[in-house]
PDB file of N, CA and C in Angstrom:
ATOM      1  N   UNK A   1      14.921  -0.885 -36.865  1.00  0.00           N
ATOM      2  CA  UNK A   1      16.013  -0.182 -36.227  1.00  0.00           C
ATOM      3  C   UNK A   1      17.226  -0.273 -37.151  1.00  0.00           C
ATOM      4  N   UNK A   2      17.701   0.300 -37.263  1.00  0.00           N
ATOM      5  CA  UNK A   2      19.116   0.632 -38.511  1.00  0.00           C
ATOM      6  C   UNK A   2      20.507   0.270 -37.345  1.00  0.00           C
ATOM      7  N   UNK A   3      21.274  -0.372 -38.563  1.00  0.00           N
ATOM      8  CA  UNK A   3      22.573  -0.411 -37.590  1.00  0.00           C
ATOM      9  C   UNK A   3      23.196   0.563 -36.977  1.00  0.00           C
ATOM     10  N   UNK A   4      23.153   2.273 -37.340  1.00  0.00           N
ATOM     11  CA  UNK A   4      23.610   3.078 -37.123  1.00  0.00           C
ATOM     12  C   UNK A   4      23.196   3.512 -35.184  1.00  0.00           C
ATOM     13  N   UNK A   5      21.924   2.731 -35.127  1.00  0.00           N
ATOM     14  CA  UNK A   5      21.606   3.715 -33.659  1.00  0.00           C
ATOM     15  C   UNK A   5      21.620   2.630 -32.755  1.00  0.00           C
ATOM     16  N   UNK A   6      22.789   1.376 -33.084  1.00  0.00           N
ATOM     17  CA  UNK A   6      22.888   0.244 -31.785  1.00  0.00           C
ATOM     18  C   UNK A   6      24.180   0.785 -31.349  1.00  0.00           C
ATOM     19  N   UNK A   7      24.219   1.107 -29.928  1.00  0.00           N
ATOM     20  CA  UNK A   7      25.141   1.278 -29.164  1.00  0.00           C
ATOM     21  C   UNK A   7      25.399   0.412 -28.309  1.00  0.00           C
ATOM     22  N   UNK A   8      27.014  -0.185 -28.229  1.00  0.00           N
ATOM     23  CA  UNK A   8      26.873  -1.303 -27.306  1.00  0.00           C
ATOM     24  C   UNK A   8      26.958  -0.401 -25.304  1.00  0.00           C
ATOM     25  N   UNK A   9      26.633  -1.738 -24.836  1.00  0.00           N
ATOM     26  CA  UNK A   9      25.894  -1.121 -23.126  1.00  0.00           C
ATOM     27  C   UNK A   9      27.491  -1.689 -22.853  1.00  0.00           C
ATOM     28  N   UNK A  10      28.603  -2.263 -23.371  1.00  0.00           N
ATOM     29  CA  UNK A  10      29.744  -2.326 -22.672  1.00  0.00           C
ATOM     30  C   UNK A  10      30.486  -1.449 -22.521  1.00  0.00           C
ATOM     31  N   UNK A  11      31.631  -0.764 -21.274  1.00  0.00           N
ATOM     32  CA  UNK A  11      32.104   0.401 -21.394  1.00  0.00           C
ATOM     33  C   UNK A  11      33.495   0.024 -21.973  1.00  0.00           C
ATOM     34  N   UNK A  12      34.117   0.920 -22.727  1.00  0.00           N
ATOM     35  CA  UNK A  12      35.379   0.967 -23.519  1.00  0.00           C
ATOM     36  C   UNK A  12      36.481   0.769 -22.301  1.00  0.00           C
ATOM     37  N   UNK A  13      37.285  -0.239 -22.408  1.00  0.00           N
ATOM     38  CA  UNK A  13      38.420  -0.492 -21.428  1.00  0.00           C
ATOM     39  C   UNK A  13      39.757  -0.605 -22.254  1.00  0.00           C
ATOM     40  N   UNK A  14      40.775  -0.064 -21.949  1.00  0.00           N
ATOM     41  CA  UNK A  14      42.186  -0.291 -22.800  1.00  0.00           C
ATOM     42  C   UNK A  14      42.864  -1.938 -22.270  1.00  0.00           C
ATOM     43  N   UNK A  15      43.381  -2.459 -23.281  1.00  0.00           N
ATOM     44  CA  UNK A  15      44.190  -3.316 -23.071  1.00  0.00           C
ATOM     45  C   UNK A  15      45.502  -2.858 -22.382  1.00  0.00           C
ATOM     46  N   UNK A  16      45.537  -2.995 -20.931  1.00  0.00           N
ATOM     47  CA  UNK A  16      46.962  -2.682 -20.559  1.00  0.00           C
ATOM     48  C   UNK A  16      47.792  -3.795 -21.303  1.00  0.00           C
ATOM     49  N   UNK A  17      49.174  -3.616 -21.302  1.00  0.00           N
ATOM     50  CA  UNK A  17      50.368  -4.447 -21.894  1.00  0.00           C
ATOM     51  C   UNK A  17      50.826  -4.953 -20.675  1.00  0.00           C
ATOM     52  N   UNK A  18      50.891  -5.249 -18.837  1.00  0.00           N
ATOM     53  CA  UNK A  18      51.933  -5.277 -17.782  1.00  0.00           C
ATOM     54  C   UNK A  18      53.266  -5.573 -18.173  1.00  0.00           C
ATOM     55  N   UNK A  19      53.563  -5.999 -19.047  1.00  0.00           N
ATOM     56  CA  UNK A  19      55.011  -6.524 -19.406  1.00  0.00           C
ATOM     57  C   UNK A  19      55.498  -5.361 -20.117  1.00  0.00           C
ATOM     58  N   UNK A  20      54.722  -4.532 -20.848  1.00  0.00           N
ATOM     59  CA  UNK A  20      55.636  -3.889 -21.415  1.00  0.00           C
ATOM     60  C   UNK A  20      55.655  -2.154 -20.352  1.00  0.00           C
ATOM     61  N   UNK A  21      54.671  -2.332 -19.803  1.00  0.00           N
ATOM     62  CA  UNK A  21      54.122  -1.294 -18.656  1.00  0.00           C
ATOM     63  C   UNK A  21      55.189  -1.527 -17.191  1.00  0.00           C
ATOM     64  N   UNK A  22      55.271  -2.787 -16.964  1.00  0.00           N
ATOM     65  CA  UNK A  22      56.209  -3.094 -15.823  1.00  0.00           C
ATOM     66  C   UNK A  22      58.128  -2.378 -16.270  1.00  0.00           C
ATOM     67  N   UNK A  23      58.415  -2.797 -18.224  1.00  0.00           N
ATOM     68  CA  UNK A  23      59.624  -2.815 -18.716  1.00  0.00           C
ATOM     69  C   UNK A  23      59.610  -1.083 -18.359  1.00  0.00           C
ATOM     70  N   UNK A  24      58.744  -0.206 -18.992  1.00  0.00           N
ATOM     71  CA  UNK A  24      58.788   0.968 -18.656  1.00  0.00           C
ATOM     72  C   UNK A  24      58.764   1.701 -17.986  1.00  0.00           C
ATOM     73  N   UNK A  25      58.242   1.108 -16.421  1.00  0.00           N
ATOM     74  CA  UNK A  25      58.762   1.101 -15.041  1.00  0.00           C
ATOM     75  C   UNK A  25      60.237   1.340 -14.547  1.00  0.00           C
ATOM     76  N   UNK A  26      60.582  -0.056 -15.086  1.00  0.00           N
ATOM     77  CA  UNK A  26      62.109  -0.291 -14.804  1.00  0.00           C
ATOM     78  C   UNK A  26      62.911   0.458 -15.728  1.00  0.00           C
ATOM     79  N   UNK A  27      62.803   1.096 -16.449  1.00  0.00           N
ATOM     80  CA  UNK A  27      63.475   1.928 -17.510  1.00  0.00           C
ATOM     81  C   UNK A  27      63.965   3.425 -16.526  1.00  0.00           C
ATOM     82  N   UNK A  28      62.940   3.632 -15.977  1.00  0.00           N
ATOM     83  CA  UNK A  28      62.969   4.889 -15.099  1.00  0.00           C
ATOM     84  C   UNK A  28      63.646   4.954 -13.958  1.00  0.00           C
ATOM     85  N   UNK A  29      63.255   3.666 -13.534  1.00  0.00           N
ATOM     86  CA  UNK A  29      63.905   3.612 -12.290  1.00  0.00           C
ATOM     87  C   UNK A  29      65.247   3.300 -12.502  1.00  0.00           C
ATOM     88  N   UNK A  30      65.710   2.825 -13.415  1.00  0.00           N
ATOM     89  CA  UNK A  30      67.130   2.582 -13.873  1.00  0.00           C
ATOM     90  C   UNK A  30      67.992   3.974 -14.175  1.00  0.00           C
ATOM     91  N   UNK A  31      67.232   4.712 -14.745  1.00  0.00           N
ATOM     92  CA  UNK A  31      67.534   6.183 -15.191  1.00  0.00           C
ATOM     93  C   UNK A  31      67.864   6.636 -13.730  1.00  0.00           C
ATOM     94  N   UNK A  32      66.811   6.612 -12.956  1.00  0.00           N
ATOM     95  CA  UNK A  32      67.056   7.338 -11.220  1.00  0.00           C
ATOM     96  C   UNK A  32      68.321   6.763 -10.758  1.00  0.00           C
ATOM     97  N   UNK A  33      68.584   5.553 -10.676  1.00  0.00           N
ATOM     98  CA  UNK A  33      69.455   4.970  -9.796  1.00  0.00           C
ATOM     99  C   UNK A  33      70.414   5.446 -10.881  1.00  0.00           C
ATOM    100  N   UNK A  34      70.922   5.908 -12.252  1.00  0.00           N
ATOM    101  CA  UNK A  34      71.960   5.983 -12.627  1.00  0.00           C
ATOM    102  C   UNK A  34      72.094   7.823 -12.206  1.00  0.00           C
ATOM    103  N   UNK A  35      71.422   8.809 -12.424  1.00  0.00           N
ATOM    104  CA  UNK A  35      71.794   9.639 -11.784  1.00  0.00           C
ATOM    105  C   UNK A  35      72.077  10.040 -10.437  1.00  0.00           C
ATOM    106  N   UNK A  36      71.630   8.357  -9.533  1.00  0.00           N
ATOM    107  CA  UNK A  36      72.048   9.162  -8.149  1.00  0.00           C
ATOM    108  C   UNK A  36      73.246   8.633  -7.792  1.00  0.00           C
ATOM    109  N   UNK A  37      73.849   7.623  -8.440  1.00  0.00           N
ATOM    110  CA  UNK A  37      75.158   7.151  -8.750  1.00  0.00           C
ATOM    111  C   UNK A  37      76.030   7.974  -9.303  1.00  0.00           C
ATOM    112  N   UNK A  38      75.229   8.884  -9.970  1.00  0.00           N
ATOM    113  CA  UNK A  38      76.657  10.484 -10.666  1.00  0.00           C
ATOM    114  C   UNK A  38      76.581  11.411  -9.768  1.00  0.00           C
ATOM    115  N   UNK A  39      75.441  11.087  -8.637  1.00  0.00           N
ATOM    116  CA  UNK A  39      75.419  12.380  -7.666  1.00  0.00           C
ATOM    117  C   UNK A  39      74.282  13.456  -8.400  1.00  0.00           C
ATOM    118  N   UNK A  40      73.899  13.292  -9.454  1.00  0.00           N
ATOM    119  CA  UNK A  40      73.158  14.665 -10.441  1.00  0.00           C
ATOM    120  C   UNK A  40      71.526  14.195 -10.003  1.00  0.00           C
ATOM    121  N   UNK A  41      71.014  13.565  -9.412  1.00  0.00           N
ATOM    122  CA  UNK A  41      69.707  13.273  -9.337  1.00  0.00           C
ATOM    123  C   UNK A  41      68.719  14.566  -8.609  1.00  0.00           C
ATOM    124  N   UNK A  42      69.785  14.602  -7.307  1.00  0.00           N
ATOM    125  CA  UNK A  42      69.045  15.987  -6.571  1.00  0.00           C
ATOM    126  C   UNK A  42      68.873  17.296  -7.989  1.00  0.00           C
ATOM    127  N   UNK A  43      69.838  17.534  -8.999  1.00  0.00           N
ATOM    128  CA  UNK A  43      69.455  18.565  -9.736  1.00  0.00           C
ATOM    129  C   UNK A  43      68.979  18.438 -10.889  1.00  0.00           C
ATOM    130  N   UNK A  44      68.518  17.459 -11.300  1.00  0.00           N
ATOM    131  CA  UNK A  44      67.685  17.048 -12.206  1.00  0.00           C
ATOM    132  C   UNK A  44      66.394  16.829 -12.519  1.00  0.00           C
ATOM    133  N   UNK A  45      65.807  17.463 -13.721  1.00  0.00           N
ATOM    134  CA  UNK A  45      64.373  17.404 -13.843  1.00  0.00           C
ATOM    135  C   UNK A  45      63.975  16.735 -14.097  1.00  0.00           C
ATOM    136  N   UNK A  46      62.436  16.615 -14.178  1.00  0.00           N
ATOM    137  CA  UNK A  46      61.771  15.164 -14.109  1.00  0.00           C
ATOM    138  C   UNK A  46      62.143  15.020 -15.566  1.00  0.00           C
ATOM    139  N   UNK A  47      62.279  16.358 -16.391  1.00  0.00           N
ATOM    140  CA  UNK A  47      62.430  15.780 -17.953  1.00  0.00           C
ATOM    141  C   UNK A  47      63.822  14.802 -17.971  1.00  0.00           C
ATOM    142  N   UNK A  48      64.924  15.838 -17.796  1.00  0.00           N
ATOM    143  CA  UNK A  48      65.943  14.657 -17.907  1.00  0.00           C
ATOM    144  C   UNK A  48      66.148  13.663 -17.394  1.00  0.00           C
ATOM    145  N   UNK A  49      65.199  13.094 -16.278  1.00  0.00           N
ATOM    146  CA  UNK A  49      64.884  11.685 -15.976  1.00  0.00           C
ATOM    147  C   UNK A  49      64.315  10.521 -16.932  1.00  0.00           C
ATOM    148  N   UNK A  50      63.054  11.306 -17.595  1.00  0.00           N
ATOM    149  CA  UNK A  50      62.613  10.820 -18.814  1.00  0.00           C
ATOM    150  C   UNK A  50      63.664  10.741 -19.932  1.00  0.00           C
ATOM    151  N   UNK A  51      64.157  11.910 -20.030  1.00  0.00           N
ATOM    152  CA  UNK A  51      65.340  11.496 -21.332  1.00  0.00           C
ATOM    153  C   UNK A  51      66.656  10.280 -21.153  1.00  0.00           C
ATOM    154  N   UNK A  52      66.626  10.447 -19.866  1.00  0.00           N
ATOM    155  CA  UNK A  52      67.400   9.236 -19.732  1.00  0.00           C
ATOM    156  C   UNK A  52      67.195   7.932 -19.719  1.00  0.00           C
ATOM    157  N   UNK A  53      65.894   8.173 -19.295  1.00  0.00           N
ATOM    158  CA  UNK A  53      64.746   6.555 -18.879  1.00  0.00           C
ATOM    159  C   UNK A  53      64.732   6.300 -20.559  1.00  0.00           C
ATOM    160  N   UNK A  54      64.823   7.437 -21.797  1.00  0.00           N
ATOM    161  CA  UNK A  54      64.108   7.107 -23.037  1.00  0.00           C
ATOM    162  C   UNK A  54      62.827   7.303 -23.284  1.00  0.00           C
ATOM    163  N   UNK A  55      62.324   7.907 -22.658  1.00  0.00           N
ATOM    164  CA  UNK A  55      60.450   7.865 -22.645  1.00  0.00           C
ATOM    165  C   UNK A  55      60.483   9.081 -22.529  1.00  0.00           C
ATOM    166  N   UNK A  56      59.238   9.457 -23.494  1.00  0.00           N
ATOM    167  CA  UNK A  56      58.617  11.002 -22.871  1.00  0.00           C
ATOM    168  C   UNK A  56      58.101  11.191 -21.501  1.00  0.00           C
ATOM    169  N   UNK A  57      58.034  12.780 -21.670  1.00  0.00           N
ATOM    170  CA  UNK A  57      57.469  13.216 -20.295  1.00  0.00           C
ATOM    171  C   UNK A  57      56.211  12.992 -19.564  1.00  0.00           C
ATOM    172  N   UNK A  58      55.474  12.491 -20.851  1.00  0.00           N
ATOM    173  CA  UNK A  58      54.404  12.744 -20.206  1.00  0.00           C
ATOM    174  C   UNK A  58      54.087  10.945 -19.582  1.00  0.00           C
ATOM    175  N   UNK A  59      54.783  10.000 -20.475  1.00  0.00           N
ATOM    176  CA  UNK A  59      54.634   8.708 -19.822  1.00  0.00           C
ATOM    177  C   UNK A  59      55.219   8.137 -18.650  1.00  0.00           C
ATOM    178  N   UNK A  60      56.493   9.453 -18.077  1.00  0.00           N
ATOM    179  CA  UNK A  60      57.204   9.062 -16.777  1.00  0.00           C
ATOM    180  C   UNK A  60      56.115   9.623 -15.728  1.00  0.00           C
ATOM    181  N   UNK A  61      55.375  10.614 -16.176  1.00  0.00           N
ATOM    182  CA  UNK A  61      54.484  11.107 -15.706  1.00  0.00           C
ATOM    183  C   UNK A  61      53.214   9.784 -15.343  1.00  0.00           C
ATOM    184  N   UNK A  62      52.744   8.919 -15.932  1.00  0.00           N
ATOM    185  CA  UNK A  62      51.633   8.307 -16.415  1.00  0.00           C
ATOM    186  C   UNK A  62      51.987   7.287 -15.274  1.00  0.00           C
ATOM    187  N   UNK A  63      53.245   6.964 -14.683  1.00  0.00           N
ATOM    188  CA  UNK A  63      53.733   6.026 -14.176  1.00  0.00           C
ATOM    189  C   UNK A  63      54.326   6.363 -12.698  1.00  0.00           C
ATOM    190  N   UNK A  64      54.521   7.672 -12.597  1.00  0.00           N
ATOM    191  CA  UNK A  64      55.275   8.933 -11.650  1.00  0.00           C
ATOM    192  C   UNK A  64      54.729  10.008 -11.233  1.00  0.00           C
ATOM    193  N   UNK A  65      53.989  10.292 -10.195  1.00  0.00           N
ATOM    194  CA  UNK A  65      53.314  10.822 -10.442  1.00  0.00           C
ATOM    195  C   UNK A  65      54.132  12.604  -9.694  1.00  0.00           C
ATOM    196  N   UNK A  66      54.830  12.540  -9.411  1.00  0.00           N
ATOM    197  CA  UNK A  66      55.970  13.211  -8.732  1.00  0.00           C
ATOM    198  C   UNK A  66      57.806  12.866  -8.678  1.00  0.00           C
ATOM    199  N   UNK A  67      58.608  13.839  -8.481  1.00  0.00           N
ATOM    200  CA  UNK A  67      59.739  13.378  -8.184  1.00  0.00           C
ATOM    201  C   UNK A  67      60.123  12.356  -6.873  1.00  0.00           C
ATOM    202  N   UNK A  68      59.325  12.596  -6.002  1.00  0.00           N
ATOM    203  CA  UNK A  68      58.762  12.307  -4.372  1.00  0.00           C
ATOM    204  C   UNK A  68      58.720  10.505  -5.101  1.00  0.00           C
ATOM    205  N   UNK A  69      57.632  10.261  -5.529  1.00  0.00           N
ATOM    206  CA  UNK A  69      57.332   8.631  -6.059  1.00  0.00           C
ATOM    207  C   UNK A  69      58.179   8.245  -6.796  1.00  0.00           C
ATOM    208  N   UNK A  70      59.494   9.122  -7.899  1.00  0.00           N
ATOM    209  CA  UNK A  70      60.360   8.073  -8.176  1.00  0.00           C
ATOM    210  C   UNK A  70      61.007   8.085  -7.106  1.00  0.00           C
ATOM    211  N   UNK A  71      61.571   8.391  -6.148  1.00  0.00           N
ATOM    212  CA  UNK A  71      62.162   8.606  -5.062  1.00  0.00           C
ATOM    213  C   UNK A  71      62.160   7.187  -3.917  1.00  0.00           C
ATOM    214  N   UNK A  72      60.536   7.172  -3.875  1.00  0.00           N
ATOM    215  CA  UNK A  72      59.717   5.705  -3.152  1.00  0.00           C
ATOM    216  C   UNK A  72      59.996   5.177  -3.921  1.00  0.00           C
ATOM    217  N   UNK A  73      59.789   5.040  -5.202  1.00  0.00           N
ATOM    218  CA  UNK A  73      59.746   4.252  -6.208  1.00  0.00           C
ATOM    219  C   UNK A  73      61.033   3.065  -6.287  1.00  0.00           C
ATOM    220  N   UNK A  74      62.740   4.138  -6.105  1.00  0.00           N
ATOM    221  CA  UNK A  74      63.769   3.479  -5.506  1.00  0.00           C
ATOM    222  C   UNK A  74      63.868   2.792  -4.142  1.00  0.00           C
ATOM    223  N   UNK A  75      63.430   3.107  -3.125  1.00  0.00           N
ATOM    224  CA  UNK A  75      62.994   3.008  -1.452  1.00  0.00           C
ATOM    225  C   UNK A  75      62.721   1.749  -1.594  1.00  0.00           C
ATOM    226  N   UNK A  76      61.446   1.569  -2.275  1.00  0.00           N
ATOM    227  CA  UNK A  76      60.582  -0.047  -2.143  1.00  0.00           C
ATOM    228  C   UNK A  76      61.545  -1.012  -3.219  1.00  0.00           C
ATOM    229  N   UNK A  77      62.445  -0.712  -3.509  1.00  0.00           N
ATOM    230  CA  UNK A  77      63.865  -1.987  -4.216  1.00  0.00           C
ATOM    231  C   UNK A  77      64.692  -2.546  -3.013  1.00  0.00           C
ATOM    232  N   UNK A  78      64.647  -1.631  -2.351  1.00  0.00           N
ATOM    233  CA  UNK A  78      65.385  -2.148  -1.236  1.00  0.00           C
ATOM    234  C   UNK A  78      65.077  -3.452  -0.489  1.00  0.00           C
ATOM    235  N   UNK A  79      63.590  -3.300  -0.195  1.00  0.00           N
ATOM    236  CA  UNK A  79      62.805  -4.846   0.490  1.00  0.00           C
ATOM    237  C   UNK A  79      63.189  -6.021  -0.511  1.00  0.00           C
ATOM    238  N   UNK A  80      63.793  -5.607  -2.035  1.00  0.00           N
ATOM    239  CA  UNK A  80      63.751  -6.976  -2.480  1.00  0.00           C
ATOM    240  C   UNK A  80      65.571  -7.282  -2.668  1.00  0.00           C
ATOM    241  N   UNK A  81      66.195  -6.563  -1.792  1.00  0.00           N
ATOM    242  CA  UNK A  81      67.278  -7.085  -1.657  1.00  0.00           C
ATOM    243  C   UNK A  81      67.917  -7.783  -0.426  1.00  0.00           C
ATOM    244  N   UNK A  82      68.275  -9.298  -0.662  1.00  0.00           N
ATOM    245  CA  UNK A  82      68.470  -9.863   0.097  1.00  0.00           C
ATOM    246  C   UNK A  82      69.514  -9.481   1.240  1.00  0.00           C
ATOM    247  N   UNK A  83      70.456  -8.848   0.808  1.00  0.00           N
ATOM    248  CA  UNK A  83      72.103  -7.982   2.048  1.00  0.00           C
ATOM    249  C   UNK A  83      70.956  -7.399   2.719  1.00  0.00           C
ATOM    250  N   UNK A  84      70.531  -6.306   1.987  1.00  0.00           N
ATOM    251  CA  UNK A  84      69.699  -5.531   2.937  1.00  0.00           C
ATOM    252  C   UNK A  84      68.559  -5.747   3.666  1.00  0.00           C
ATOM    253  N   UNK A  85      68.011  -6.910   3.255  1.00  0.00           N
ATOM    254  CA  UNK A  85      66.777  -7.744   4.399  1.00  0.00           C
ATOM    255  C   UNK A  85      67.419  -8.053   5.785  1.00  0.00           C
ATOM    256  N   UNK A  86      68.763  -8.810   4.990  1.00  0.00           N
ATOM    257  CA  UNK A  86      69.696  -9.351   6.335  1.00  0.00           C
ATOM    258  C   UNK A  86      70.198  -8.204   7.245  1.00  0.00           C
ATOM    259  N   UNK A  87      70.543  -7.451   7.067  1.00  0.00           N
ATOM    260  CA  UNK A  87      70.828  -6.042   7.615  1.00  0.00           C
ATOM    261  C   UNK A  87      69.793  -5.610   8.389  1.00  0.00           C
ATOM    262  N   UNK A  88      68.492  -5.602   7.730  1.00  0.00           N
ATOM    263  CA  UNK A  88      67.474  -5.128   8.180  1.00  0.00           C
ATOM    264  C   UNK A  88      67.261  -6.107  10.004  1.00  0.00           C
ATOM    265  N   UNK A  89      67.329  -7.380   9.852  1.00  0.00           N
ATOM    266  CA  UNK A  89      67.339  -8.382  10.347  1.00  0.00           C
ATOM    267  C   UNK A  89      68.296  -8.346  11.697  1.00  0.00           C
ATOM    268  N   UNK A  90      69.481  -7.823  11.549  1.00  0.00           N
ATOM    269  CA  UNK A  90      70.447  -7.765  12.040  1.00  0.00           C
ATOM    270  C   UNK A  90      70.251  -7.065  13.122  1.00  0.00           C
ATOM    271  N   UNK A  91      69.666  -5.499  13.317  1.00  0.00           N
ATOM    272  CA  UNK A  91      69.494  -4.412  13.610  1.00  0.00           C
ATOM    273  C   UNK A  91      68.885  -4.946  14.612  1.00  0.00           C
ATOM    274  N   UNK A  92      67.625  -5.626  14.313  1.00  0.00           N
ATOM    275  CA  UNK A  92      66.402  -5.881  15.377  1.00  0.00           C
ATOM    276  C   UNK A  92      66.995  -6.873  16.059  1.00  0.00           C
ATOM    277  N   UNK A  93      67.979  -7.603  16.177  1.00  0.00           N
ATOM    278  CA  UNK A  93      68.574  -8.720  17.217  1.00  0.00           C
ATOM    279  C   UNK A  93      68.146  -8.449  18.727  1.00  0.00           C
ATOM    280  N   UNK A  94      67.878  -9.457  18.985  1.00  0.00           N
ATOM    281  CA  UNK A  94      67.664  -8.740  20.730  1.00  0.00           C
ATOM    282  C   UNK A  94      68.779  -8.673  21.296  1.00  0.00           C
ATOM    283  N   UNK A  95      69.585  -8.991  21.514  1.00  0.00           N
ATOM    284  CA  UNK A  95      71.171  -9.062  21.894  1.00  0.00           C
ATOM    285  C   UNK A  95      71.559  -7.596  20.978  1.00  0.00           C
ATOM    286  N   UNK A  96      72.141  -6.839  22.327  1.00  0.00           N
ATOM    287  CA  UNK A  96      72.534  -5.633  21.492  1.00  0.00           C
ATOM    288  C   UNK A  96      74.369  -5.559  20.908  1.00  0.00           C
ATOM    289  N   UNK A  97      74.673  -6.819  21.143  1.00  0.00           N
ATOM    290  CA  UNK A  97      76.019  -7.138  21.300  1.00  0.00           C
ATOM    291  C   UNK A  97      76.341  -7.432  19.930  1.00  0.00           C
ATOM    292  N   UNK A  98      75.493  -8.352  19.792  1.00  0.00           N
ATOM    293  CA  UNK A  98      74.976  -9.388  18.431  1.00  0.00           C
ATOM    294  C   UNK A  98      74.429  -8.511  17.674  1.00  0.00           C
ATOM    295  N   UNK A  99      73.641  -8.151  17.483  1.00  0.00           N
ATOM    296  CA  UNK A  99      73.003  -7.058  16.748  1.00  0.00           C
ATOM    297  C   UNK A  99      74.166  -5.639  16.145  1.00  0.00           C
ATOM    298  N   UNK A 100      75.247  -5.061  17.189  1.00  0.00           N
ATOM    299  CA  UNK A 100      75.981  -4.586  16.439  1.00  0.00           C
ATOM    300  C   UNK A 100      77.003  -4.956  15.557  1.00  0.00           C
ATOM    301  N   UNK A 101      77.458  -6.503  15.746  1.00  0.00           N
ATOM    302  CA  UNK A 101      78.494  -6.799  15.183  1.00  0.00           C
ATOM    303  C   UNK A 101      78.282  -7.155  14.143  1.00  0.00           C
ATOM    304  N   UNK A 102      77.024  -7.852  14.022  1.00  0.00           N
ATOM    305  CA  UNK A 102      76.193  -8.423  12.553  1.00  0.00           C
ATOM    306  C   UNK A 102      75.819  -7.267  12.260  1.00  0.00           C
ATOM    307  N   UNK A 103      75.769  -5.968  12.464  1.00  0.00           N
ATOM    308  CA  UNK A 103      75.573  -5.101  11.488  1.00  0.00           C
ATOM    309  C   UNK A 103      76.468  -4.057  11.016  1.00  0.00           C
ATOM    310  N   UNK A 104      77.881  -4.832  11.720  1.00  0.00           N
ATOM    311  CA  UNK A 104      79.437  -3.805  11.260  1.00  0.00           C
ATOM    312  C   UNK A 104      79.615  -4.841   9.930  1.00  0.00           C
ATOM    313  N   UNK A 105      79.586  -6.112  10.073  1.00  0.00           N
ATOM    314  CA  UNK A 105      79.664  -7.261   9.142  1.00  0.00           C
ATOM    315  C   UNK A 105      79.283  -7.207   8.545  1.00  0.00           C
ATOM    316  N   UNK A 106      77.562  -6.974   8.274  1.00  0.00           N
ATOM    317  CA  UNK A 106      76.862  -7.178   7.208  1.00  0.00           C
ATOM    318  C   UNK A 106      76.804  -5.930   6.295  1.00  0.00           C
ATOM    319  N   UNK A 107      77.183  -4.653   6.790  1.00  0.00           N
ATOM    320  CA  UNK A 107      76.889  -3.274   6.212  1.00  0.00           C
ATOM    321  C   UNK A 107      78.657  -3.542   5.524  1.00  0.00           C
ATOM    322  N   UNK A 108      79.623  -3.864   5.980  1.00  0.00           N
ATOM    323  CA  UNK A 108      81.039  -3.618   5.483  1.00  0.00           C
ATOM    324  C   UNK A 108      80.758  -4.953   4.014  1.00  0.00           C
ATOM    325  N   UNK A 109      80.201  -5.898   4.789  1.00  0.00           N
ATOM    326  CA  UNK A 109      80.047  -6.935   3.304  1.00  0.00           C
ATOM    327  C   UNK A 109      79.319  -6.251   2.522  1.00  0.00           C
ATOM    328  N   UNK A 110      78.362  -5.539   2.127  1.00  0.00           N
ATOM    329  CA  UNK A 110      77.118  -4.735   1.500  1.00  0.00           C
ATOM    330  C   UNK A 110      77.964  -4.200   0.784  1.00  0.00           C
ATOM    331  N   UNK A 111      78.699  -3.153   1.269  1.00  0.00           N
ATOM    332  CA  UNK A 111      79.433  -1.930   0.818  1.00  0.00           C
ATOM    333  C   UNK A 111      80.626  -2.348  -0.055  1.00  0.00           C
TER     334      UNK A 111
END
């Protein structure tokens, strides 16, 4: 048998990077949150999202699979902020007394 006709039986898998795959994540989403801070996000294309993120189109794409998911994409930051857990927290009080005042407090501290 010649070396030429051994094929290996393992299938070809890419080395993901997560660290540098997670950094390019956050690149985008940084880009989003800075255009919706200028107000320009609603009129902006997914390209100039990418141009802002620094990445081509097709890798905001690779990561994005819609404008809709960077959208979620911002949404699910929220659970990892602590004001806004507490807020979240606040709302559901059973005391509806308590519950509004901790959430005139906690939304005016936020803001």
């Amino acid at each position: 048998m010649s070396r030429l006709s051994v094929v290996s039986s393992r299938p070809y898998r890419t080395r993901r990077q997560p660290d540098r795959t997670q950094a390019t994540r956050e690149q985008i989403k940084n880009a989003v949150r800075e255009l919706l801070a200028e107000g320009s996000f609603h009129a902006s294309s997914v390209e100039q999202v990418a141009e802002r993120a620094g990445v081509a189109r097709a890798t905001l794409y690779q990561h994005f699979r819609s404008r809709l998911e960077l959208v979620d994409a911002i949404c699910e930051t929220f659970d990892e902020n602590p004001a806004l857990l507490q807020l979240r927290n606040a709302v559901e009080l059973p005391n509806a007394d308590t519950a509004l005042a901790d959430t005139i407090y906690l939304n005016d501290r936020y803001w």
